[in-house]
C-alpha atoms as a PDB file:
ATOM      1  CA  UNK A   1       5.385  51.936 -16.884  1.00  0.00           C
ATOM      2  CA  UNK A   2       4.820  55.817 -18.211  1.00  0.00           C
ATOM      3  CA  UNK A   3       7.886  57.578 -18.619  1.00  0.00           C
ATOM      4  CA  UNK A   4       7.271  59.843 -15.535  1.00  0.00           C
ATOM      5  CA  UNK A   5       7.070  56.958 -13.752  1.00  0.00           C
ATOM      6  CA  UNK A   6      10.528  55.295 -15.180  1.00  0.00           C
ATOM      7  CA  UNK A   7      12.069  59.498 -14.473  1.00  0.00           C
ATOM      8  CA  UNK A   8      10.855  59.401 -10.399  1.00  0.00           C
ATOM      9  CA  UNK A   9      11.761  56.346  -9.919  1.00  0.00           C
ATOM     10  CA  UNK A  10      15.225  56.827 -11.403  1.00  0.00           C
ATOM     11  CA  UNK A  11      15.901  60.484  -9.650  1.00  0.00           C
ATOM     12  CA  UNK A  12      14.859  58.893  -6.831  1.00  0.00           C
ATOM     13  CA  UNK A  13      17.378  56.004  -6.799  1.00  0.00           C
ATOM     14  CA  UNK A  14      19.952  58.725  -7.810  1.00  0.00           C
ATOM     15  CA  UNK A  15      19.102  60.837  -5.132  1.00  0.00           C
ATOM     16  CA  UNK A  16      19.558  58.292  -2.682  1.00  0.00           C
ATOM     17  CA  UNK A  17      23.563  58.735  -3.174  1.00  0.00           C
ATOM     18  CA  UNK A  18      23.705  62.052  -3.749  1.00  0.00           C
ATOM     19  CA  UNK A  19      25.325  64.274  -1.294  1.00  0.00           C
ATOM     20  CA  UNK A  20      25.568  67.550  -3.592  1.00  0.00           C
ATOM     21  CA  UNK A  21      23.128  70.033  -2.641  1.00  0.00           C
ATOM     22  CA  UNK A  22      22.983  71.775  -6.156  1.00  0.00           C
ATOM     23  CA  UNK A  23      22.252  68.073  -8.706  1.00  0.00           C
ATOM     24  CA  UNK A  24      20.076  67.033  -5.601  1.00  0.00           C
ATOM     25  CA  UNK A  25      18.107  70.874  -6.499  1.00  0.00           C
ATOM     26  CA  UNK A  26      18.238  69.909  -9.798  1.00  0.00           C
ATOM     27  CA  UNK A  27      16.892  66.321  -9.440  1.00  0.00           C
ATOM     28  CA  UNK A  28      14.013  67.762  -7.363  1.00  0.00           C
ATOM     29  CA  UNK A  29      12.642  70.499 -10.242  1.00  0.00           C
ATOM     30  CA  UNK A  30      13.011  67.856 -12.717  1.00  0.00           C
ATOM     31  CA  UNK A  31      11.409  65.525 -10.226  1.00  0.00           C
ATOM     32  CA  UNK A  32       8.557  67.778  -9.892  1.00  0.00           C
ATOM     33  CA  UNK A  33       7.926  68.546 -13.713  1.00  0.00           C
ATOM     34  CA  UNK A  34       7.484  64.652 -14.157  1.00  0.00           C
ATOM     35  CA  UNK A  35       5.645  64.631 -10.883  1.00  0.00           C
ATOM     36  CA  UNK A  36       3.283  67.300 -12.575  1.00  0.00           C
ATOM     37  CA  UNK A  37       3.275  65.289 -15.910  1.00  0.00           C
ATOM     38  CA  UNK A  38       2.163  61.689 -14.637  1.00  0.00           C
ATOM     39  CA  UNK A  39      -0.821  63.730 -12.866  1.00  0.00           C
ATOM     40  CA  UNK A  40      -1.855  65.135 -16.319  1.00  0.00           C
ATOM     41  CA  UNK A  41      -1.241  61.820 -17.857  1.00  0.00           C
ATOM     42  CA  UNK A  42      -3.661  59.754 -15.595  1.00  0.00           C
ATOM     43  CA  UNK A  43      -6.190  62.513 -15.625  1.00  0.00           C
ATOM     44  CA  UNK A  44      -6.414  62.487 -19.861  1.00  0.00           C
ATOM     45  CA  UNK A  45      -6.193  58.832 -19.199  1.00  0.00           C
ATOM     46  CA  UNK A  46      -9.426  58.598 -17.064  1.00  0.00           C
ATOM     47  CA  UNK A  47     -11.032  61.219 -18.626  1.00  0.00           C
ATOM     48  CA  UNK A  48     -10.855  59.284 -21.935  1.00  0.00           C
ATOM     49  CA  UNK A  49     -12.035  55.846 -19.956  1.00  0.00           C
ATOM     50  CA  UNK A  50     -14.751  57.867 -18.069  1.00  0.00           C
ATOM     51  CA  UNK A  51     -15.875  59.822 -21.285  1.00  0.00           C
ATOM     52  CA  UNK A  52     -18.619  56.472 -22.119  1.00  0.00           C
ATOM     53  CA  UNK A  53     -19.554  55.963 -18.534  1.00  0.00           C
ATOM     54  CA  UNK A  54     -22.558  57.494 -16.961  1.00  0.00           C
ATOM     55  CA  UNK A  55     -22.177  59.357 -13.877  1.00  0.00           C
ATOM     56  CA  UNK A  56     -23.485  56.405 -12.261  1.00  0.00           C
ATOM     57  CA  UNK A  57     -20.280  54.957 -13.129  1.00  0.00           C
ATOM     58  CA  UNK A  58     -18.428  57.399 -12.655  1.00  0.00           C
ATOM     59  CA  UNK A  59     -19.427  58.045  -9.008  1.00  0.00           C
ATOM     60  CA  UNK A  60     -18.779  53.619  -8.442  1.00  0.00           C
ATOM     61  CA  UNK A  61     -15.843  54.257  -9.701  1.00  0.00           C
ATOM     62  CA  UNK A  62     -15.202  57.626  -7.220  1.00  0.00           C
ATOM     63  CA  UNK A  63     -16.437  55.173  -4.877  1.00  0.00           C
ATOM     64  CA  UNK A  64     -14.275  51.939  -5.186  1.00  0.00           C
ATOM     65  CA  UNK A  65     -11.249  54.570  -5.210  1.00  0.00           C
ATOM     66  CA  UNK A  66     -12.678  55.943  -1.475  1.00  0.00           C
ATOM     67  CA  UNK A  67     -12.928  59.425  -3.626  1.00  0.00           C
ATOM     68  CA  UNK A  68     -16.568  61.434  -2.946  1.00  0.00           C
ATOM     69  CA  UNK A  69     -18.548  62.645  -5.082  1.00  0.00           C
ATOM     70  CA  UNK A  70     -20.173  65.450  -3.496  1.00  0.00           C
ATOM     71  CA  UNK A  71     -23.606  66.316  -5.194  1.00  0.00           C
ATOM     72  CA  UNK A  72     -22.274  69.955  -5.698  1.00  0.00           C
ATOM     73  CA  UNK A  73     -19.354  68.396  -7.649  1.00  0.00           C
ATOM     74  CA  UNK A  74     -19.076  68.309 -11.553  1.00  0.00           C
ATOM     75  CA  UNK A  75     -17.847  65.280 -13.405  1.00  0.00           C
ATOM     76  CA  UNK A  76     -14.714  66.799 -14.383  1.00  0.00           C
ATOM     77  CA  UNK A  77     -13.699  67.864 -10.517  1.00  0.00           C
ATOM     78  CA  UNK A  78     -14.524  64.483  -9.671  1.00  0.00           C
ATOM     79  CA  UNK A  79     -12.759  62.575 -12.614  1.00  0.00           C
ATOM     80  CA  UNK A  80      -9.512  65.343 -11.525  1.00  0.00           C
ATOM     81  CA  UNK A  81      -9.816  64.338  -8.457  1.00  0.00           C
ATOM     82  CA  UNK A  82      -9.665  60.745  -9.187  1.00  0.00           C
ATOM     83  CA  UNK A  83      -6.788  61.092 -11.004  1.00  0.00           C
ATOM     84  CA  UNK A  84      -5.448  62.975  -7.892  1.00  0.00           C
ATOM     85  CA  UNK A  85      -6.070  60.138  -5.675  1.00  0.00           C
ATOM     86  CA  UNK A  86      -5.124  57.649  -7.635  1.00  0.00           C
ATOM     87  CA  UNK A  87      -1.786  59.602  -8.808  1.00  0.00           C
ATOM     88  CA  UNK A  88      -0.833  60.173  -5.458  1.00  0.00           C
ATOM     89  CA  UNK A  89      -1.307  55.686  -4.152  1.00  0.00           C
ATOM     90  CA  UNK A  90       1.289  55.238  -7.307  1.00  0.00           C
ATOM     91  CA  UNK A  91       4.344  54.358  -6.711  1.00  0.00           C
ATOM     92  CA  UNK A  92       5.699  57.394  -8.943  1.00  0.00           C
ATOM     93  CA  UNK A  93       3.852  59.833  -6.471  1.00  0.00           C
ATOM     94  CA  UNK A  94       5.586  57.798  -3.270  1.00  0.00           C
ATOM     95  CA  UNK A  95       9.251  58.131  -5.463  1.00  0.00           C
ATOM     96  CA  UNK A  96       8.745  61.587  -5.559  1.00  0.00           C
ATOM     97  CA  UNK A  97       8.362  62.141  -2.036  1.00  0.00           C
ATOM     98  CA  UNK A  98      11.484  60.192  -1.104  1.00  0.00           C
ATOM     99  CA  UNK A  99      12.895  62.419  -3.223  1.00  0.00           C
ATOM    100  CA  UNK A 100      11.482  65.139  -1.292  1.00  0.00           C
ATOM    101  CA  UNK A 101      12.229  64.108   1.645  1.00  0.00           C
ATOM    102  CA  UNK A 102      15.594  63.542   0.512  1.00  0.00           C
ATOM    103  CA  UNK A 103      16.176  67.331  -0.627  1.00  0.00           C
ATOM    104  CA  UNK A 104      14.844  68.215   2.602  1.00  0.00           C
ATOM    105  CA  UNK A 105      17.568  66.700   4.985  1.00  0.00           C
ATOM    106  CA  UNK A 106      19.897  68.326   2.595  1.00  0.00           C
ATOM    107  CA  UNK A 107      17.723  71.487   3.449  1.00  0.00           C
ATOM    108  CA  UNK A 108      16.266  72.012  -0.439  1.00  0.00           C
ATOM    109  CA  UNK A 109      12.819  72.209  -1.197  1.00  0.00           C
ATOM    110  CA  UNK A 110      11.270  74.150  -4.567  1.00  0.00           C
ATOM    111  CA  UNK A 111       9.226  76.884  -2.242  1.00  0.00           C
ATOM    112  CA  UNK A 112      11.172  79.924  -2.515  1.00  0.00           C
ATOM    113  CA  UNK A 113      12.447  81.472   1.008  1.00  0.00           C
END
């Protein structure tokens, strides 16, 4: 388990109790930041892993993941977006949105208003 990971799914379990508006703020920007960080992480990760396939490959493995490859598309926006999809079916990315959705019936979110 990355260390993102461990941080979400931690916040998340903290935020569960949490009735304080200002540490649940606070849980959400760090939240975010390793949000932000796992992303990055599984995109060097399959960029690295992708780096000896051939595009061939590399559009299977778009593919299997139910992630087109449109023929416009360069390998890098598709290996991103991989690592997008793939990110987001974790179960980091599905902590952080409890987390979310936790701020939210608190009424916090990280868009200014």
């Amino acid at each position: 388990m990355s260390t993102s990971t461990a941080q979400l799914l931690d916040l998340t379990a903290r935020a569960a109790g949490t009735t304080d508006p200002g540490a649940l703020l606070e849980m959400l920007q760090a939240g975010h930041a390793h949000w932000c960080a796992g992303v990055a992480e599984l995109r060097a990760h399959l960029t690295q892993r992708c780096a000896a396939m051939s595009d061939q490959e590399v559009a299977e493995t778009c593919t299997r993941a139910d992630v087109p490859w449109e023929p416009d598309t360069t390998r890098e926006e598709a290996v991103a977006h991989l690592a997008f999809v793939e990110w987001d079916r974790s179960p980091a990315a599905m902590a952080y949105a409890e987390l979310a959705t936790r701020a939210a019936e608190l009424g916090m979110c990280l868009a200014p208003g």
